[in-house]
Protein backbone atom coordinates (compact mmCIF):
# COMPACT_ATOMS: atom_id res chain seq x y z
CA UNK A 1 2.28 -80.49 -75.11
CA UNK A 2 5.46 -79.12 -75.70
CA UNK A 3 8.11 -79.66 -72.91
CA UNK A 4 8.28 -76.44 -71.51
CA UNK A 5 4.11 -75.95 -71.17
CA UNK A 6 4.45 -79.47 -69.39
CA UNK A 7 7.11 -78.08 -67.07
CA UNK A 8 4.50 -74.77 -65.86
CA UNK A 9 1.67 -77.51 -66.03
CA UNK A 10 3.20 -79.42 -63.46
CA UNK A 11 4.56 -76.37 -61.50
CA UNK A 12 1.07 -74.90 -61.19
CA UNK A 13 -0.27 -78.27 -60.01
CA UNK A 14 2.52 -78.50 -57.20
CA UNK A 15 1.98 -75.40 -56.38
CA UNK A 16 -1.75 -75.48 -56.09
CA UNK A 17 -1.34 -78.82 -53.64
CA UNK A 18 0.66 -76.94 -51.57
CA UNK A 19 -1.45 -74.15 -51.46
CA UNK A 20 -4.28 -76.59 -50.50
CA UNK A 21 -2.27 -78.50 -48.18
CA UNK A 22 -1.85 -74.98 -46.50
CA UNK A 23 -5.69 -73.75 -46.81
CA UNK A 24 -6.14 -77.20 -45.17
CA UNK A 25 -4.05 -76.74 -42.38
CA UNK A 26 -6.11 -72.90 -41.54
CA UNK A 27 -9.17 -74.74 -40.85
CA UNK A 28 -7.69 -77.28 -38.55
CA UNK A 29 -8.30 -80.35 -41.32
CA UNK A 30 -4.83 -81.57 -40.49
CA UNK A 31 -3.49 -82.92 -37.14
CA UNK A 32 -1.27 -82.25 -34.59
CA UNK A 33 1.30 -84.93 -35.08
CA UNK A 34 1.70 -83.72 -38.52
CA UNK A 35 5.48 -82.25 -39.04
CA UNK A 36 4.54 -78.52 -39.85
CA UNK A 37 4.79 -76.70 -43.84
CA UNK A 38 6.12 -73.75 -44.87
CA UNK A 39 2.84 -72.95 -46.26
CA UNK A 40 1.25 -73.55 -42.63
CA UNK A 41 4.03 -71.20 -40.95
CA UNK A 42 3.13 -68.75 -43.85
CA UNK A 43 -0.63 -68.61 -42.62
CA UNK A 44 0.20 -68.67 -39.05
CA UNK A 45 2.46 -65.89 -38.93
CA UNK A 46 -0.18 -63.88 -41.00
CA UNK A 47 -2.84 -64.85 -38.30
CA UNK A 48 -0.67 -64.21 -35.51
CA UNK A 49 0.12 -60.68 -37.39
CA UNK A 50 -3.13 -59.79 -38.11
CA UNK A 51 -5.47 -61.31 -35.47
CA UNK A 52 -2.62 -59.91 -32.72
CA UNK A 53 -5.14 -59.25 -29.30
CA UNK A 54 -2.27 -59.26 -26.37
CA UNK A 55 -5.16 -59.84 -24.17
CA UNK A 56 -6.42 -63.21 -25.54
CA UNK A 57 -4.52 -66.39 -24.35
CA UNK A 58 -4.37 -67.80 -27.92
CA UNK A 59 -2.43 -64.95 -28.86
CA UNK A 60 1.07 -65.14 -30.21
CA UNK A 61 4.41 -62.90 -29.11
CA UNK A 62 6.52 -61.38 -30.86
CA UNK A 63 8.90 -63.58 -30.06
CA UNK A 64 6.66 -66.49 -31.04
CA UNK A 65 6.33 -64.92 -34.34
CA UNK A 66 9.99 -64.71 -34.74
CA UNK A 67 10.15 -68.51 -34.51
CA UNK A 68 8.01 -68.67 -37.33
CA UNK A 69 9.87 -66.16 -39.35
CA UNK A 70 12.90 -68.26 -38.51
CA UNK A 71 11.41 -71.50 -39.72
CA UNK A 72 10.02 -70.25 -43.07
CA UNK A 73 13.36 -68.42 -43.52
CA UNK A 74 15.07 -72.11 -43.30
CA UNK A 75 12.78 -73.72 -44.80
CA UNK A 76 11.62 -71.55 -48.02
CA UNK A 77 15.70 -71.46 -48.30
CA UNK A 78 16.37 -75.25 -47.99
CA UNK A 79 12.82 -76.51 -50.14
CA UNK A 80 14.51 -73.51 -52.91
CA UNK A 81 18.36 -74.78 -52.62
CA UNK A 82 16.97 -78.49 -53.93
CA UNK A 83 16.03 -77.35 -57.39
CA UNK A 84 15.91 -74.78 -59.84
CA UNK A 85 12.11 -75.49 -60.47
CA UNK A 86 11.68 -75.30 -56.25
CA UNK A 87 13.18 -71.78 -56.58
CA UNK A 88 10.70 -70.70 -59.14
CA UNK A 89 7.89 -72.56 -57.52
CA UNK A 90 8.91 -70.99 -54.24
CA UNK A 91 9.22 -67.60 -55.57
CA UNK A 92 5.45 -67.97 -57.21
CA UNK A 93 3.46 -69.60 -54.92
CA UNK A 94 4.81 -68.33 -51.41
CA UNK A 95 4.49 -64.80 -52.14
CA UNK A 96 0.65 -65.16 -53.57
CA UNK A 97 -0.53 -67.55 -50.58
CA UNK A 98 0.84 -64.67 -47.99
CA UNK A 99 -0.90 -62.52 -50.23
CA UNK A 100 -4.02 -64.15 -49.84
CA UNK A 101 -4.11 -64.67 -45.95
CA UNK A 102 -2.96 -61.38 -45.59
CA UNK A 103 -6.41 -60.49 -47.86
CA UNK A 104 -8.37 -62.85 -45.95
CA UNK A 105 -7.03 -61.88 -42.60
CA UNK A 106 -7.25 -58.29 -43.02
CA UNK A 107 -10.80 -58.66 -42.59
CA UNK A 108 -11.39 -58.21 -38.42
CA UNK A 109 -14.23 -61.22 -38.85
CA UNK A 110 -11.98 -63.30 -40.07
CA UNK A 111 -10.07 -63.53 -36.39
CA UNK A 112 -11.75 -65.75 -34.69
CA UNK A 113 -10.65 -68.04 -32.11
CA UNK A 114 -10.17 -70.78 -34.58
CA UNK A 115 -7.71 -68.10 -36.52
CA UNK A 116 -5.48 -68.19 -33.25
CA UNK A 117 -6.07 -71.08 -32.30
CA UNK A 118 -4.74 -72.40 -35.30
CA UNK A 119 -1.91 -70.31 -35.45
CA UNK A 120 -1.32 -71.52 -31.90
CA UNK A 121 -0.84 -74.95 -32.93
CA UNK A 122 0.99 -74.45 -35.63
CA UNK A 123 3.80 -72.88 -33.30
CA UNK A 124 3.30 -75.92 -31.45
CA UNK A 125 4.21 -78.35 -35.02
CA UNK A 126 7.32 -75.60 -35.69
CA UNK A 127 8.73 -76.36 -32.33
CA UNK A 128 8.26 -80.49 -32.71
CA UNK A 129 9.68 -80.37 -36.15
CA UNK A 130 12.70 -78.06 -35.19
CA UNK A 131 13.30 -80.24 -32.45
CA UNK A 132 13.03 -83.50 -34.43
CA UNK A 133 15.22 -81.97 -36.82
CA UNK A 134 17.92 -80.83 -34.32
CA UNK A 135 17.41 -84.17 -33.02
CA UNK A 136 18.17 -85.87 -36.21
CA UNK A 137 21.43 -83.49 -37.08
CA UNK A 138 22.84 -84.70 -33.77
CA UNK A 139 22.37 -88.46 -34.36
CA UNK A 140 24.70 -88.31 -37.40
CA UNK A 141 28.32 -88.49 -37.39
């Protein structure tokens, strides 16, 4: 295998973990105590976009969607500064996995209460990790 096939090889599989490590997160397979991904943000702002229904209680503002916007923002843009195979990474599998919730999502059926639920607890990982990170930045000199 020559060098540069093993470098796309090994792309693709990191980017296909992540991707699961996201689809995991959408059905509620991970826990709450779990810092939160970009690739769970991704899928929880596309819930929260898609499955919007002001009246529910599970339902997310817009202001609540703003804080995820804000922490894939930082987050895409930190994971992307580390390397120049993050940045490619990033720019391949980000895109396609908000493609694919947005597919999935688009579909009314698809917004259950698990959807926003999910979503809701995502938020809820976004705000413990930002705060744990804050946290951190503050301890050091």
């Amino acid at each position: 295998m020559t060098p540069l096939r093993a470098i796309r090889a090994a792309t693709l599989m990191l980017g296909l973990s992540l991707a699961a490590s996201a689809a995991s997160g959408a059905t509620g397979e991970q826990t709450s105590d779990m810092p939160a991904s970009i690739g769970n943000a991704i899928a929880a702002r596309i819930i929260a976009v898609k499955c919007n229904r002001p009246m529910l209680p599970t339902a997310l503002t817009q202001a609540e969607i703003a804080e995820l916007d804000t922490f894939i923002d930082e987050r895409q843009t930190a994971f992307m500064l580390e390397s120049k195979a993050n940045q490619r990474l990033s720019e391949m599998v980000f895109p396609q996995l908000a493609r694919d919730y947005n597919k999935i999502y688009s579909n009314p059926d698809a917004c259950d209460a698990a959807a926003r639920d999910m979503a809701k607890s995502v938020l809820e990982r976004v705000r413990a990790t930002q705060a744990e990170r804050k946290q951190r930045a503050e301890v050091k000199p």
